[in-house]
PDB file of N, CA and C in Angstrom:
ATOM      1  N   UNK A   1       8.181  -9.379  -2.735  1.00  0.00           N
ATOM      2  CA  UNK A   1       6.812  -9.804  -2.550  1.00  0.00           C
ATOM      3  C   UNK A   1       6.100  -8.791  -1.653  1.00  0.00           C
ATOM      4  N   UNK A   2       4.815  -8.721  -1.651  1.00  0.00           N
ATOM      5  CA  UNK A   2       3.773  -7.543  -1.140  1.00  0.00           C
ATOM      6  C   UNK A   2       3.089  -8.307  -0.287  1.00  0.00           C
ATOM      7  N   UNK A   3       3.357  -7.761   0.745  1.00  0.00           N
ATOM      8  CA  UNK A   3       2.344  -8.173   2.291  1.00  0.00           C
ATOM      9  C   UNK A   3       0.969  -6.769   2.685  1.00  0.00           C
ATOM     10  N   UNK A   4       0.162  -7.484   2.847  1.00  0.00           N
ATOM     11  CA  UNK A   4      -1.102  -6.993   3.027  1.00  0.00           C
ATOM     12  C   UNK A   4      -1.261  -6.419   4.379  1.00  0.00           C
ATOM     13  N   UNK A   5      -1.421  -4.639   4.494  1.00  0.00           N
ATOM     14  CA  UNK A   5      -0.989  -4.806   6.155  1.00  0.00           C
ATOM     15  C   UNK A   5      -2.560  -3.562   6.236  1.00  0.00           C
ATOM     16  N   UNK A   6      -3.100  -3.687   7.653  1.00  0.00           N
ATOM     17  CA  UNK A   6      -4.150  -2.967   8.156  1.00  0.00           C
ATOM     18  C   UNK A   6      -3.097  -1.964   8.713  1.00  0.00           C
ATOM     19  N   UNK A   7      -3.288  -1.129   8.231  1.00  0.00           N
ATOM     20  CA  UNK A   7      -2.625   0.670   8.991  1.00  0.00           C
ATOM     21  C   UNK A   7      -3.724   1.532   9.850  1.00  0.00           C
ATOM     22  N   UNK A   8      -4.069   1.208  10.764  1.00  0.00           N
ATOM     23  CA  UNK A   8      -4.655   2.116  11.707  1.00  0.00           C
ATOM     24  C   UNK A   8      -4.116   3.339  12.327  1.00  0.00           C
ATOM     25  N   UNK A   9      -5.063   4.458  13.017  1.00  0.00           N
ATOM     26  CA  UNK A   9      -3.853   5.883  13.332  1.00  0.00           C
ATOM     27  C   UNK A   9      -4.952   6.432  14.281  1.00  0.00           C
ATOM     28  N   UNK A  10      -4.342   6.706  15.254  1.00  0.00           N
ATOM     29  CA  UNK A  10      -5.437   7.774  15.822  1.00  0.00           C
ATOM     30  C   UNK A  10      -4.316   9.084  16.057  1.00  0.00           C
ATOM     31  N   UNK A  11      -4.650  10.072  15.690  1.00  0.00           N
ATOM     32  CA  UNK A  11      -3.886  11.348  15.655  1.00  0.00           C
ATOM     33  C   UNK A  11      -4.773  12.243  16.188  1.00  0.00           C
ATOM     34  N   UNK A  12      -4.265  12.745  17.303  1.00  0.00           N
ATOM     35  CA  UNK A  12      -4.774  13.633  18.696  1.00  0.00           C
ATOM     36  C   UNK A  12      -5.070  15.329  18.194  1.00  0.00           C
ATOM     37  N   UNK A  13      -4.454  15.386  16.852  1.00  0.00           N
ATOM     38  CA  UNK A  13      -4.749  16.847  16.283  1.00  0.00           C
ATOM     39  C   UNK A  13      -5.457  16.818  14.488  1.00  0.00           C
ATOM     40  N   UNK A  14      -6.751  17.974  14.643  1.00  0.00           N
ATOM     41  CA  UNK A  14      -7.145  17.605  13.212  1.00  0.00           C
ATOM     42  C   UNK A  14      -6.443  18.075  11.996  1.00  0.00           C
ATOM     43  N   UNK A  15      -5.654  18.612  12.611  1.00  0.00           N
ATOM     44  CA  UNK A  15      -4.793  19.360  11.269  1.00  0.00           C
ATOM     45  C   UNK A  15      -3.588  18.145  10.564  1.00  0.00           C
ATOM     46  N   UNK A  16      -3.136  17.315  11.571  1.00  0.00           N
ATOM     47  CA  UNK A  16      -2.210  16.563  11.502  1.00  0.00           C
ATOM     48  C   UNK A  16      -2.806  14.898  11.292  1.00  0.00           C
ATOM     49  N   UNK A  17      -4.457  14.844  11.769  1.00  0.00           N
ATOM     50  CA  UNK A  17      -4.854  13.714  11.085  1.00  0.00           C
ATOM     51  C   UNK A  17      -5.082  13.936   9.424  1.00  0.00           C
ATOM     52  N   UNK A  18      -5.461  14.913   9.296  1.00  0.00           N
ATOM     53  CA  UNK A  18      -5.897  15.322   7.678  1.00  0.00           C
ATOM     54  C   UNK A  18      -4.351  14.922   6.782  1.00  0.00           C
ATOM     55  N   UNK A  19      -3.394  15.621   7.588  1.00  0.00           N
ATOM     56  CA  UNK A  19      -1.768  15.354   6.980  1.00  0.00           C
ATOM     57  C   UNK A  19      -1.639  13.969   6.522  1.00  0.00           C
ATOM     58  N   UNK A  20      -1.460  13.477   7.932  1.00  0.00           N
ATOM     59  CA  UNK A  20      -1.723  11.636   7.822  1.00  0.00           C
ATOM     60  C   UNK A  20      -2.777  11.251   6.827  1.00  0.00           C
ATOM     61  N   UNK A  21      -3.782  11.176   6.984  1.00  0.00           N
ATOM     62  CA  UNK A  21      -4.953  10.975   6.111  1.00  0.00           C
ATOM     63  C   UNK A  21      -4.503  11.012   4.492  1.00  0.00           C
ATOM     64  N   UNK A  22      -3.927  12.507   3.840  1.00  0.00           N
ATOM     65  CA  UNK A  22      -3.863  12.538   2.529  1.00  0.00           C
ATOM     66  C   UNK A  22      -2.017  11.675   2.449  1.00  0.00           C
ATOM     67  N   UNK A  23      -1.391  11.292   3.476  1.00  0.00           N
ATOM     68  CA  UNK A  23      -0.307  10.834   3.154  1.00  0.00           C
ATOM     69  C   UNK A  23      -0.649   9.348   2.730  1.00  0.00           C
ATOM     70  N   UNK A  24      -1.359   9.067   3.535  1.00  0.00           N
ATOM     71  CA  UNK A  24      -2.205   7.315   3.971  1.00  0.00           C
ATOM     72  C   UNK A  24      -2.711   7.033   2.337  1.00  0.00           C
ATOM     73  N   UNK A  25      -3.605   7.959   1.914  1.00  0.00           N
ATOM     74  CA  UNK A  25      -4.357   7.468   0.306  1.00  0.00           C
ATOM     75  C   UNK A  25      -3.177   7.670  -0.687  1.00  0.00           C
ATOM     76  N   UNK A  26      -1.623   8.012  -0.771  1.00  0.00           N
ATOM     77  CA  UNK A  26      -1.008   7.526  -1.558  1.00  0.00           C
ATOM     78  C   UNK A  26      -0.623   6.094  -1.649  1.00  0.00           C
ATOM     79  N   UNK A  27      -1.063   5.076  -0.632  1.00  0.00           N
ATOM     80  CA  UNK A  27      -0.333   4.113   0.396  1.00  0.00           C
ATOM     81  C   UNK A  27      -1.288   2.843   0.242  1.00  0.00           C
ATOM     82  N   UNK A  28      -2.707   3.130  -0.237  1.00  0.00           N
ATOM     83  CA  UNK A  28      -3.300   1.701   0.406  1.00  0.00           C
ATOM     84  C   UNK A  28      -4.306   2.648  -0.113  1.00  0.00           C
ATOM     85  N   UNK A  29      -5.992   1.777   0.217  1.00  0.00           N
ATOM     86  CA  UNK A  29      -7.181   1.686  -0.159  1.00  0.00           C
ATOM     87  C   UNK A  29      -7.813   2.102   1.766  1.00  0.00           C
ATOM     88  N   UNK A  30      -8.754   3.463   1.511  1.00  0.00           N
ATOM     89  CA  UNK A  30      -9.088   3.767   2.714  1.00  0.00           C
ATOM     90  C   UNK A  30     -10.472   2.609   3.230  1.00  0.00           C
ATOM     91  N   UNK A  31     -10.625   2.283   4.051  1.00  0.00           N
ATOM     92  CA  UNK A  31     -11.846   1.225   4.215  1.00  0.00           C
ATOM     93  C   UNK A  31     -12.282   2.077   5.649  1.00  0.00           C
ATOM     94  N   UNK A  32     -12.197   2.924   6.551  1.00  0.00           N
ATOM     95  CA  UNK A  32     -12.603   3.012   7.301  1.00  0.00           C
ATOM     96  C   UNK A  32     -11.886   4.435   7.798  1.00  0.00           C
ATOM     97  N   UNK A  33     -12.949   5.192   8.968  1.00  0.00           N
ATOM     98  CA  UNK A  33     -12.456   6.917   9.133  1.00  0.00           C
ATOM     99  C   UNK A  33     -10.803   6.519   9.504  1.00  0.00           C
ATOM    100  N   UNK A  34      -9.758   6.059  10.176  1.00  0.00           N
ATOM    101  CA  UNK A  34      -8.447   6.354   9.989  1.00  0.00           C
ATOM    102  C   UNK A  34      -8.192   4.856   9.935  1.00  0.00           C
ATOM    103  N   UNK A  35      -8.552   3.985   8.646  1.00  0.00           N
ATOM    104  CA  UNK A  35      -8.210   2.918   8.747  1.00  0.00           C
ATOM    105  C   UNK A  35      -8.085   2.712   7.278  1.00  0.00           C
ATOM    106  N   UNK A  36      -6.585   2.168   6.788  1.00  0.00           N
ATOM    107  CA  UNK A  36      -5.993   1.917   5.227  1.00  0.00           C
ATOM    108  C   UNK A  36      -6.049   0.557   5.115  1.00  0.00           C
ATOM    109  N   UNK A  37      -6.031  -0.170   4.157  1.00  0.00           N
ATOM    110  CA  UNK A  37      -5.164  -1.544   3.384  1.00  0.00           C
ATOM    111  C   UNK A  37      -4.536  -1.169   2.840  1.00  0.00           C
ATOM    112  N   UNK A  38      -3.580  -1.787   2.985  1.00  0.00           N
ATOM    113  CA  UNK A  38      -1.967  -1.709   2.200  1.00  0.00           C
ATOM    114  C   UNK A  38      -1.144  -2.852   1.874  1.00  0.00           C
ATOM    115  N   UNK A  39      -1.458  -2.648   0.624  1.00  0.00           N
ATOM    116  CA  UNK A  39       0.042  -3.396  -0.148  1.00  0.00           C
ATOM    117  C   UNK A  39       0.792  -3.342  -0.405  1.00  0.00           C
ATOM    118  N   UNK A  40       2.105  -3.386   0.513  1.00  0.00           N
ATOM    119  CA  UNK A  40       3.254  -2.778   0.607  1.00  0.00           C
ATOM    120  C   UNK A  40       4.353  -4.014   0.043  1.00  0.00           C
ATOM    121  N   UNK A  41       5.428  -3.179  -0.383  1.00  0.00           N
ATOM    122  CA  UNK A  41       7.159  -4.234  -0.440  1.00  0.00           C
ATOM    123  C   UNK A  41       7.597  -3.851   0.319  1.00  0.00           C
ATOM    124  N   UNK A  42       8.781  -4.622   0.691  1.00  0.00           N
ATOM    125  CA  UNK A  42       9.428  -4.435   2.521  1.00  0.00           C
ATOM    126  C   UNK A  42       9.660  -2.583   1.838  1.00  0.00           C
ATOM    127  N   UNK A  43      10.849  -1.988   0.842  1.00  0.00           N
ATOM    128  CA  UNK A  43      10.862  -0.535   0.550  1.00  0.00           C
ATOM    129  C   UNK A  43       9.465   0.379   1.012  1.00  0.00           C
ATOM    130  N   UNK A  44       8.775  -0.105   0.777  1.00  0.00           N
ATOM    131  CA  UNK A  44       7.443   0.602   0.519  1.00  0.00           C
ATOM    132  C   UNK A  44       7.143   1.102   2.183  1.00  0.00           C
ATOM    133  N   UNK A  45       7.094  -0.152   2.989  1.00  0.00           N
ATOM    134  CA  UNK A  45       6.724  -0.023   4.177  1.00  0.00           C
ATOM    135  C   UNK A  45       7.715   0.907   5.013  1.00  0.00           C
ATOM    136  N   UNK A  46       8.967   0.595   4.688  1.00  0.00           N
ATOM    137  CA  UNK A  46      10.244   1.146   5.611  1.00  0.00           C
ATOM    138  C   UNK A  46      10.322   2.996   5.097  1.00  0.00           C
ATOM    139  N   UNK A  47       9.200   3.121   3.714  1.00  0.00           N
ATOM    140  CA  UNK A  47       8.897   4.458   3.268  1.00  0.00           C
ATOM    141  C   UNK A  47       8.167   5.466   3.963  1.00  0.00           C
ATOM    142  N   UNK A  48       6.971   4.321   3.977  1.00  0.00           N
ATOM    143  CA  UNK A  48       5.861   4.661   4.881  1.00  0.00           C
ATOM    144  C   UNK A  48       5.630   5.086   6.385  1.00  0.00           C
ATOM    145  N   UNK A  49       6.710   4.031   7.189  1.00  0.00           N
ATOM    146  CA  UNK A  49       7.272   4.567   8.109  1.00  0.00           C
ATOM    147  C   UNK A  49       7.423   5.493   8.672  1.00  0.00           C
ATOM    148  N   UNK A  50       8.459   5.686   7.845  1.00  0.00           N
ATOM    149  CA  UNK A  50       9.407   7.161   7.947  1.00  0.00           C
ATOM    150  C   UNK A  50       8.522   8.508   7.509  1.00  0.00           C
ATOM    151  N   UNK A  51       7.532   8.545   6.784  1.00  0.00           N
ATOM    152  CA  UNK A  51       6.963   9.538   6.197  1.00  0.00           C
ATOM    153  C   UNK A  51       5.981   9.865   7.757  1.00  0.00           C
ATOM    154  N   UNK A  52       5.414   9.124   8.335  1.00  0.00           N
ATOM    155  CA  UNK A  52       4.358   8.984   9.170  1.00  0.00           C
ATOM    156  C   UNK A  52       4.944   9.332  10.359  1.00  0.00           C
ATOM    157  N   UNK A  53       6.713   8.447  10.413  1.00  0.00           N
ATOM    158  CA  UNK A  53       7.076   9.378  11.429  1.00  0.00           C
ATOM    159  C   UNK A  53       7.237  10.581  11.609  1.00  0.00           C
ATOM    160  N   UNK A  54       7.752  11.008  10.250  1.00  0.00           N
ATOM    161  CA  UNK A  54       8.171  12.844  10.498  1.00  0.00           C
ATOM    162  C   UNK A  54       6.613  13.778  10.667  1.00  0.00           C
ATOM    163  N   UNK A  55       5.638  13.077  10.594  1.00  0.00           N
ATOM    164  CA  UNK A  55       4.282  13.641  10.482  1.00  0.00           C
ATOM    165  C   UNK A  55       3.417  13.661  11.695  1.00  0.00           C
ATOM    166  N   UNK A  56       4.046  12.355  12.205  1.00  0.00           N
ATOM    167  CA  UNK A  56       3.318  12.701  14.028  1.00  0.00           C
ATOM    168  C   UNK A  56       3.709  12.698  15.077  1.00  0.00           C
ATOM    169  N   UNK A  57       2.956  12.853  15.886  1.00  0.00           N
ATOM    170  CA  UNK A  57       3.770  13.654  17.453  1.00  0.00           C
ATOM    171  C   UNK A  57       3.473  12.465  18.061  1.00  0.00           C
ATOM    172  N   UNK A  58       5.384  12.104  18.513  1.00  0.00           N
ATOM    173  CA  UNK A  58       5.502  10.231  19.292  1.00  0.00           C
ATOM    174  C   UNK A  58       4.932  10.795  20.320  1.00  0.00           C
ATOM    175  N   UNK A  59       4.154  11.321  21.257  1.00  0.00           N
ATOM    176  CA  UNK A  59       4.138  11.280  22.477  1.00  0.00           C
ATOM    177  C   UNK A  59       2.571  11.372  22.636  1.00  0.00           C
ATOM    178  N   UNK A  60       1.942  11.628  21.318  1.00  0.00           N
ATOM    179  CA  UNK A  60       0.325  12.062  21.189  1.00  0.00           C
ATOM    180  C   UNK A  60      -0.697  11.057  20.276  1.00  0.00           C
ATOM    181  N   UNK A  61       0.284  10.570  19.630  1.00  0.00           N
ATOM    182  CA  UNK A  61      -0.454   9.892  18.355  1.00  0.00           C
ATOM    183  C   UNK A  61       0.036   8.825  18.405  1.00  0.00           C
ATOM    184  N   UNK A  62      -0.607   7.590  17.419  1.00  0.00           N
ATOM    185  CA  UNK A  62      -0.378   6.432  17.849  1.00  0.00           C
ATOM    186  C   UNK A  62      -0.515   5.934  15.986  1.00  0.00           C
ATOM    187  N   UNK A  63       0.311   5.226  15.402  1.00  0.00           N
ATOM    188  CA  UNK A  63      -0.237   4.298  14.089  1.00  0.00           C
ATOM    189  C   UNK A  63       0.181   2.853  14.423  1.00  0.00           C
ATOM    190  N   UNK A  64      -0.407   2.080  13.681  1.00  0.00           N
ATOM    191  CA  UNK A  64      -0.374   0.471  14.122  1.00  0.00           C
ATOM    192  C   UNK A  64      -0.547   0.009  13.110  1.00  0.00           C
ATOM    193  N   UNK A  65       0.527  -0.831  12.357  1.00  0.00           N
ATOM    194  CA  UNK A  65       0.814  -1.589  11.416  1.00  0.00           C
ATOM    195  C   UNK A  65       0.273  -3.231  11.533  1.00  0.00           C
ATOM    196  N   UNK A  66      -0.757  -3.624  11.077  1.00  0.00           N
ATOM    197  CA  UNK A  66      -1.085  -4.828  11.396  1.00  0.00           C
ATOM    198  C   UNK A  66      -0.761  -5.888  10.069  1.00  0.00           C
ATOM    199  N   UNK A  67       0.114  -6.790  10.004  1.00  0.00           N
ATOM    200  CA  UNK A  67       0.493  -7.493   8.748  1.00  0.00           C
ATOM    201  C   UNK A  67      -0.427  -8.665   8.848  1.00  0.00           C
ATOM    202  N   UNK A  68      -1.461  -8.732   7.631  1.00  0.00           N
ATOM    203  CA  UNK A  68      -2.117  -9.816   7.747  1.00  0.00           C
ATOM    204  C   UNK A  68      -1.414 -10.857   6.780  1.00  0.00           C
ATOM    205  N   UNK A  69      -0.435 -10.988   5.779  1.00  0.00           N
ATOM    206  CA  UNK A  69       0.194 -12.279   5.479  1.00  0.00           C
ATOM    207  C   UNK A  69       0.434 -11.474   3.836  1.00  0.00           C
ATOM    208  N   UNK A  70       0.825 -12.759   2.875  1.00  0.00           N
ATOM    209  CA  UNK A  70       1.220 -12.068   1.579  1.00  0.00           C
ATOM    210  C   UNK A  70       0.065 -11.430   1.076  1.00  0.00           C
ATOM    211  N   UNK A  71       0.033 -10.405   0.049  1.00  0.00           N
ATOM    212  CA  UNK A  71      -1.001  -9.761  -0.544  1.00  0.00           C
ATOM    213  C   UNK A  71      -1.481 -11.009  -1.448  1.00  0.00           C
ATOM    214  N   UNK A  72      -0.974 -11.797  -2.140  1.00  0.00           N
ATOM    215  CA  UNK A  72      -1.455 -12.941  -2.886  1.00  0.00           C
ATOM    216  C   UNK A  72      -1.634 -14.005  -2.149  1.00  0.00           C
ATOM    217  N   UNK A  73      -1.916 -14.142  -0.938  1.00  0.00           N
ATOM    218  CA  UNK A  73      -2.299 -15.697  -0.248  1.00  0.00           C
ATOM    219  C   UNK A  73      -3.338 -15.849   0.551  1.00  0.00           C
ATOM    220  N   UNK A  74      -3.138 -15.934   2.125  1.00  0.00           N
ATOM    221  CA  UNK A  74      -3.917 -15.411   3.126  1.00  0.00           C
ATOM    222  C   UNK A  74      -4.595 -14.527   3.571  1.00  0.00           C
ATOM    223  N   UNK A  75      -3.772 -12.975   2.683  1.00  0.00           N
ATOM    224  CA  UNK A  75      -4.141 -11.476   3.123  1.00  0.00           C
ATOM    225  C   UNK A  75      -5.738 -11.832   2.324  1.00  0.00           C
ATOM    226  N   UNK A  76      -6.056 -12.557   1.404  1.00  0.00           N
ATOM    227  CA  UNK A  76      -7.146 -11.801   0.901  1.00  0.00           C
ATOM    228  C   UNK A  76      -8.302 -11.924   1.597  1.00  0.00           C
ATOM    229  N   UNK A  77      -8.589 -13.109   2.191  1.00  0.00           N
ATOM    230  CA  UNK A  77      -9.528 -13.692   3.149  1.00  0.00           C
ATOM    231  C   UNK A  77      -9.295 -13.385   4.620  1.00  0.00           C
ATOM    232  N   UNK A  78      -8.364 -12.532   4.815  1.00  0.00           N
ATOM    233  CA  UNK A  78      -7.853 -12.265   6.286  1.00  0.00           C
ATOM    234  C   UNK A  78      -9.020 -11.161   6.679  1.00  0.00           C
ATOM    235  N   UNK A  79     -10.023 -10.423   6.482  1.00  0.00           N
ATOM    236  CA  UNK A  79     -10.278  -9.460   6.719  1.00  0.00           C
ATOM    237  C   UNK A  79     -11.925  -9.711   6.660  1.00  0.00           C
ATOM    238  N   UNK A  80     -12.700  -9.895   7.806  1.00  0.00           N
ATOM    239  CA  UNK A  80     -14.412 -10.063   7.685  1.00  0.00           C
ATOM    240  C   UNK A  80     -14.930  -9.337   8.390  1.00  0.00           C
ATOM    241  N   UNK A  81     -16.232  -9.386   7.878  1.00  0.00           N
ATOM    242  CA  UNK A  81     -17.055  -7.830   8.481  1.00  0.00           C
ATOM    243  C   UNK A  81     -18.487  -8.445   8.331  1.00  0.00           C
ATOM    244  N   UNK A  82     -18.980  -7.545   8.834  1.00  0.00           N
ATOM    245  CA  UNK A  82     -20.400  -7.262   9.334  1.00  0.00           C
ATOM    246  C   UNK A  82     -21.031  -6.631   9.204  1.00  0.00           C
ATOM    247  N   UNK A  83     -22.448  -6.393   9.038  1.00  0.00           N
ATOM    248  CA  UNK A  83     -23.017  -5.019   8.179  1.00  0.00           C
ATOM    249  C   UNK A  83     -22.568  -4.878   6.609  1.00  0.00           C
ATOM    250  N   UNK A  84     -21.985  -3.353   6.076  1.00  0.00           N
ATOM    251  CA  UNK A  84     -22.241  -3.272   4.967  1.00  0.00           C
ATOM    252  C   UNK A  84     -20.836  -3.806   4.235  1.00  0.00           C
ATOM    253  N   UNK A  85     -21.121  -4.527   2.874  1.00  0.00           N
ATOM    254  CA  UNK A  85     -19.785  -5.021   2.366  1.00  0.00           C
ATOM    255  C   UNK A  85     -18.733  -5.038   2.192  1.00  0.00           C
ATOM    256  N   UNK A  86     -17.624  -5.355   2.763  1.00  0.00           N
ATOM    257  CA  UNK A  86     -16.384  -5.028   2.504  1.00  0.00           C
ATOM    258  C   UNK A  86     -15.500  -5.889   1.525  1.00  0.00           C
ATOM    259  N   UNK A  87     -15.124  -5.092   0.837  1.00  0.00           N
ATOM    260  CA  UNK A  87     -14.265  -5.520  -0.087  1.00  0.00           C
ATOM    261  C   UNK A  87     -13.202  -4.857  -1.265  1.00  0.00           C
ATOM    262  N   UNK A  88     -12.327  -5.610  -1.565  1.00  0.00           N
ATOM    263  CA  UNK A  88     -10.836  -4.084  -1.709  1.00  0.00           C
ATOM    264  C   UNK A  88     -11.260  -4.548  -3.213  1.00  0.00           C
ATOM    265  N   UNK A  89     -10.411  -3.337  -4.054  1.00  0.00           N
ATOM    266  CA  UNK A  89     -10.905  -3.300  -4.861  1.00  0.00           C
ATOM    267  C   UNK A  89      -9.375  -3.909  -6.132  1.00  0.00           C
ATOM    268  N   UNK A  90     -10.108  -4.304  -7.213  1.00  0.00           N
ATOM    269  CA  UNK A  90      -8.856  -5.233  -7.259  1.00  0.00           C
ATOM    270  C   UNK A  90      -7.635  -3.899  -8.351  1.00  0.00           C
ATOM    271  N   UNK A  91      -6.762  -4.741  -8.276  1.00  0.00           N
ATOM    272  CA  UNK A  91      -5.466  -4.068  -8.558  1.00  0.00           C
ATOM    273  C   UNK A  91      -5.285  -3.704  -9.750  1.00  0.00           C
ATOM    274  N   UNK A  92      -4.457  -2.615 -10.506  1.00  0.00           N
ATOM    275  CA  UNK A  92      -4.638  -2.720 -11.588  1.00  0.00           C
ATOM    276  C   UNK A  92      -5.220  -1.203 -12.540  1.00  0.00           C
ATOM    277  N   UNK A  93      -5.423  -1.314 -13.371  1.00  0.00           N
ATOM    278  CA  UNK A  93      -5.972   0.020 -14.236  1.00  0.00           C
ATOM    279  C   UNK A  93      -7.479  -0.319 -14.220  1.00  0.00           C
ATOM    280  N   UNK A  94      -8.255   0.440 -14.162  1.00  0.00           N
ATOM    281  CA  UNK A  94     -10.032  -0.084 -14.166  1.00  0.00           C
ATOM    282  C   UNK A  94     -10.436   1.146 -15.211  1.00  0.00           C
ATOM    283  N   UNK A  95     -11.069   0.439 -16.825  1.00  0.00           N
ATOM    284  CA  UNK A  95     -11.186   0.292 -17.639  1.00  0.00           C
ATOM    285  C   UNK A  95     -12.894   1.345 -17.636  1.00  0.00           C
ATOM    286  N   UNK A  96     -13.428   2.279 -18.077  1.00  0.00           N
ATOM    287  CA  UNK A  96     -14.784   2.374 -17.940  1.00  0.00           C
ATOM    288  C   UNK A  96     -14.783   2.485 -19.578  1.00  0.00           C
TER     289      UNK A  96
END
C-alpha cells in the first residue's frame, strides 16, 4: 500500500539542491520551490532515502519526510492552502 508523504529539503549548496531537485521529480509531484508529494511503497521510500542520502551533506542539509496517511484515504484531504489552488494531479496516463 502507498502512503502519501510531504518531502521537504533545504540544501545549503545550489549545485546539490538542483541534484536533489531533478532526483525529487522522479519521486512525487513538485508543489512548491523544495517541496514534493509523494506516493511512495514502503521499497520506494527506503529507495528514496538512500538516493538523497548519498546526495547530501549530513552536516549542511536537512530533508524531512512528513507521512500524511494512506495515498487512498486521509492523504487526500490532508493538505490545505491558501491563496492560489492546490491540488495534485490525479494518477495515471492523461489522455490529450
Amino acid at each position: 500500500m502507498k502512503h502519501a508523504f510531504v518531502v521537504t529539503y533545504d540544501i545549503s549548496d545550489s549545485a546539490r539542491w538542483r541534484q536533489v531537485f531533478r532526483l525529487m521529480k522522479g519521486y512525487g509531484e513538485w508543489i512548491q520551490l523544495s517541496v514534493f508529494m509523494c506516493e511512495l511503497t514502503g521499497v520506494q521510500l527506503v529507495e528514496l532515502r538512500s538516493r538523497l542520502s548519498a546526495e547530501i551533506h549530513h552536516d549542511l542539509d536537512q530533508v524531512l519526510f512528513i507521512d500524511i496517511g494512506p495515498a487512498d484515504g486521509r492523504a487526500v484531504n490532508a493538505v490545505q492552502g491558501i491563496g492560489r489552488k492546490y491540488a495534485l494531479e490525479p494518477p495515471g496516463p492523461v489522455i490529450v
